[in-house]
Protein backbone atom coordinates (compact mmCIF):
# COMPACT_ATOMS: atom_id res chain seq x y z
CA UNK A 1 69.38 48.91 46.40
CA UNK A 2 71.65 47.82 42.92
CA UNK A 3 69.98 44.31 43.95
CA UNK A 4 66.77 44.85 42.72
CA UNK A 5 67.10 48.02 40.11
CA UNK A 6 70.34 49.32 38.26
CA UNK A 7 71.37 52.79 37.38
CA UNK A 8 74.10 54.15 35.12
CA UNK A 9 77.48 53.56 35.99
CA UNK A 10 76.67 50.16 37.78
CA UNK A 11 76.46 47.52 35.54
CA UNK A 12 78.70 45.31 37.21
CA UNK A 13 78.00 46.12 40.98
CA UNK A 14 74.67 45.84 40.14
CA UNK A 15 74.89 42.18 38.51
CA UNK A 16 76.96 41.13 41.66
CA UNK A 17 73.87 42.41 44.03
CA UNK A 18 71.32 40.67 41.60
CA UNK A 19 73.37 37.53 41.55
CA UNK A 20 73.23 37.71 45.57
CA UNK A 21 69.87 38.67 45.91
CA UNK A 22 68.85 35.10 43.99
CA UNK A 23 71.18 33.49 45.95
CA UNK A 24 68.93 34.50 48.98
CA UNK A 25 65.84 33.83 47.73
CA UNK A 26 66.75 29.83 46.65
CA UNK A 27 68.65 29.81 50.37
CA UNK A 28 65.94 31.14 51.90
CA UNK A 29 63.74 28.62 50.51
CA UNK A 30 66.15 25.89 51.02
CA UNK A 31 66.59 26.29 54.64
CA UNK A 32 62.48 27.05 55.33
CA UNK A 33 62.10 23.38 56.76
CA UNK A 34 65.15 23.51 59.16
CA UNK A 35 63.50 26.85 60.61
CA UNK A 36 66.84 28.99 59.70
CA UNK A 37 65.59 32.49 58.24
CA UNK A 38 67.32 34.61 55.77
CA UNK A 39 66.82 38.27 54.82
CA UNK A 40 68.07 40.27 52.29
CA UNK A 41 68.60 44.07 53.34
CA UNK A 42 68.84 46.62 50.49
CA UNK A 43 71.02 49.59 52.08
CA UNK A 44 70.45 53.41 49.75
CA UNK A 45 73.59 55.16 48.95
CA UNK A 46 75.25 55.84 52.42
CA UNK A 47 77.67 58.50 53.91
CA UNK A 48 80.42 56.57 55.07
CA UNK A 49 84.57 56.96 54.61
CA UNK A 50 84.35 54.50 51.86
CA UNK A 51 81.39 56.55 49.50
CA UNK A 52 83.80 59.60 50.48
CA UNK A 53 86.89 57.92 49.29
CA UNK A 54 84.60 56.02 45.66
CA UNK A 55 83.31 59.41 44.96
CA UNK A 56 87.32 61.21 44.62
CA UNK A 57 87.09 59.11 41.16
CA UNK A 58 83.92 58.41 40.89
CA UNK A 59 82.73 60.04 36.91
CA UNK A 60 80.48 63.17 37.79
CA UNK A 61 77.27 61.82 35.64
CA UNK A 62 77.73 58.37 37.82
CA UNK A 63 77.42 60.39 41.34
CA UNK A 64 74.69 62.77 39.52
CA UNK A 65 72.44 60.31 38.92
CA UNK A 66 73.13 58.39 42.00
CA UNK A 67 72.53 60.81 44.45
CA UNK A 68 70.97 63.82 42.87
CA UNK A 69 67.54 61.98 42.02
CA UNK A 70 64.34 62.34 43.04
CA UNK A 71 64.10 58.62 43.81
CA UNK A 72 66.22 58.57 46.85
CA UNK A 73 68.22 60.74 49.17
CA UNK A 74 71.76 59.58 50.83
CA UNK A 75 71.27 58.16 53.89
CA UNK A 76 73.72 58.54 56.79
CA UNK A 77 75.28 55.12 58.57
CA UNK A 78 73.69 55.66 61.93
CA UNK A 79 69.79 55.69 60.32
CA UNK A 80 70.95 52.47 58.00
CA UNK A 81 72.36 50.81 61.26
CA UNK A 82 69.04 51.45 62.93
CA UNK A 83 66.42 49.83 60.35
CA UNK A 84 69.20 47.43 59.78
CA UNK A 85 68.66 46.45 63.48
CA UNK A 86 64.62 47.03 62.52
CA UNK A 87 64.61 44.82 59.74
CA UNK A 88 66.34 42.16 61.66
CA UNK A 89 63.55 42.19 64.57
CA UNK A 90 61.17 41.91 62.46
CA UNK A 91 62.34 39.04 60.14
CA UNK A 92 61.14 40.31 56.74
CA UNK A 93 62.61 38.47 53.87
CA UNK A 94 63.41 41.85 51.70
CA UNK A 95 64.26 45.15 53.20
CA UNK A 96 64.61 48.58 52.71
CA UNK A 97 66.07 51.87 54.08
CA UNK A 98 63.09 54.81 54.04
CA UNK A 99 60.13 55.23 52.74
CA UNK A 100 61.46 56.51 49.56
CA UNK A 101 63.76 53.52 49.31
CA UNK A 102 60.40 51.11 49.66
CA UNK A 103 58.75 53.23 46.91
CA UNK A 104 61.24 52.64 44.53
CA UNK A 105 61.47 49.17 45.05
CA UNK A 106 57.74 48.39 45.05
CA UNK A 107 57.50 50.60 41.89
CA UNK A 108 60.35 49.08 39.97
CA UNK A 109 58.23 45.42 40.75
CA UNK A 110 54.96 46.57 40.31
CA UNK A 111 55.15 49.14 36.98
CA UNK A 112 58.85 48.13 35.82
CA UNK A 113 58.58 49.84 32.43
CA UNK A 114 56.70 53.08 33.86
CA UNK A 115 60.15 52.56 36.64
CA UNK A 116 62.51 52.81 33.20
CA UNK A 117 60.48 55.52 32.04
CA UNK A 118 61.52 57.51 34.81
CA UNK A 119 64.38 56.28 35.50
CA UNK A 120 65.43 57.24 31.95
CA UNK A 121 64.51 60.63 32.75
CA UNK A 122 66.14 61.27 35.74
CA UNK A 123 69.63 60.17 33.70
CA UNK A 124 69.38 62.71 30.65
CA UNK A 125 68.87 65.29 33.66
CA UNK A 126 71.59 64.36 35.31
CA UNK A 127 73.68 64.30 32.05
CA UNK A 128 72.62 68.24 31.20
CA UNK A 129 73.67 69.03 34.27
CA UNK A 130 76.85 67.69 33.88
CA UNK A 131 77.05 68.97 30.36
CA UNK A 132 76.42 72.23 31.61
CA UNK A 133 78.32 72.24 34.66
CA UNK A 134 81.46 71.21 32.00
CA UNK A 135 80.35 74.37 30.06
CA UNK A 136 80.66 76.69 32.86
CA UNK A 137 83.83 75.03 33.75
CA UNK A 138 85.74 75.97 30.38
């Protein structure tokens, strides 16, 4: 989803997803007249070895945010193999994981500085919680 929205913590990842997404949409318009179709699919944060083995270093106000929002949930592989495999039946140029996942992308294109509002929000949370969670820790 760091192709069409950023968070904290992914400034970088997030450019390399934008940069990618464009890159579909002028392919996808390039190959329209030879009938070739390309789709973009926007995966949520997913439980796999890999998030398991990012998250051992991972800064606690970077995982906070990312998966303790009420924007999205973590998804596991199986369910993002499966609308994968939807998404690819039914030859949509952008897709998403969830209803949750569609929400937040139609939001962050249709309100995008209601989307920062909120967005903004849900990242001072997170860093309280940290905060206090470093508190308790002492």
């Amino acid at each position: 989803m760091l192709g069409f929205m950023s968070v904290y913590g992914y400034s970088a990842y997030s450019a390399s997803k934008f940069a990618t997404a464009g890159f579909a949409e002028a392919l996808r318009q390039e190959m329209l007249l030879e009938g070739v179709t390309v789709s973009v699919f926007y995966p949520p944060t997913t439980e796999t070895p890999g998030l398991e083995e990012e998250n051992r270093d991972k800064p606690p106000l970077v995982w906070a945010i990312e998966s303790e929002n009420s924007f999205t949930r973590t998804y596991t592989a199986e369910a993002v193999a499966r609308e994968l495999l939807r998404s690819i039946e039914r030859g949509g140029f952008e897709n998403v994981v969830g209803w949750d996942s569609w929400l937040v992308f139609w939001a962050r294109r249709a309100f995008p500085a209601i989307f920062r509002f909120f967005s903004d929000q849900e990242l001072r949370a997170a860093a309280r919680k940290v905060a206090s969670q470093g508190e308790k820790n002492r």
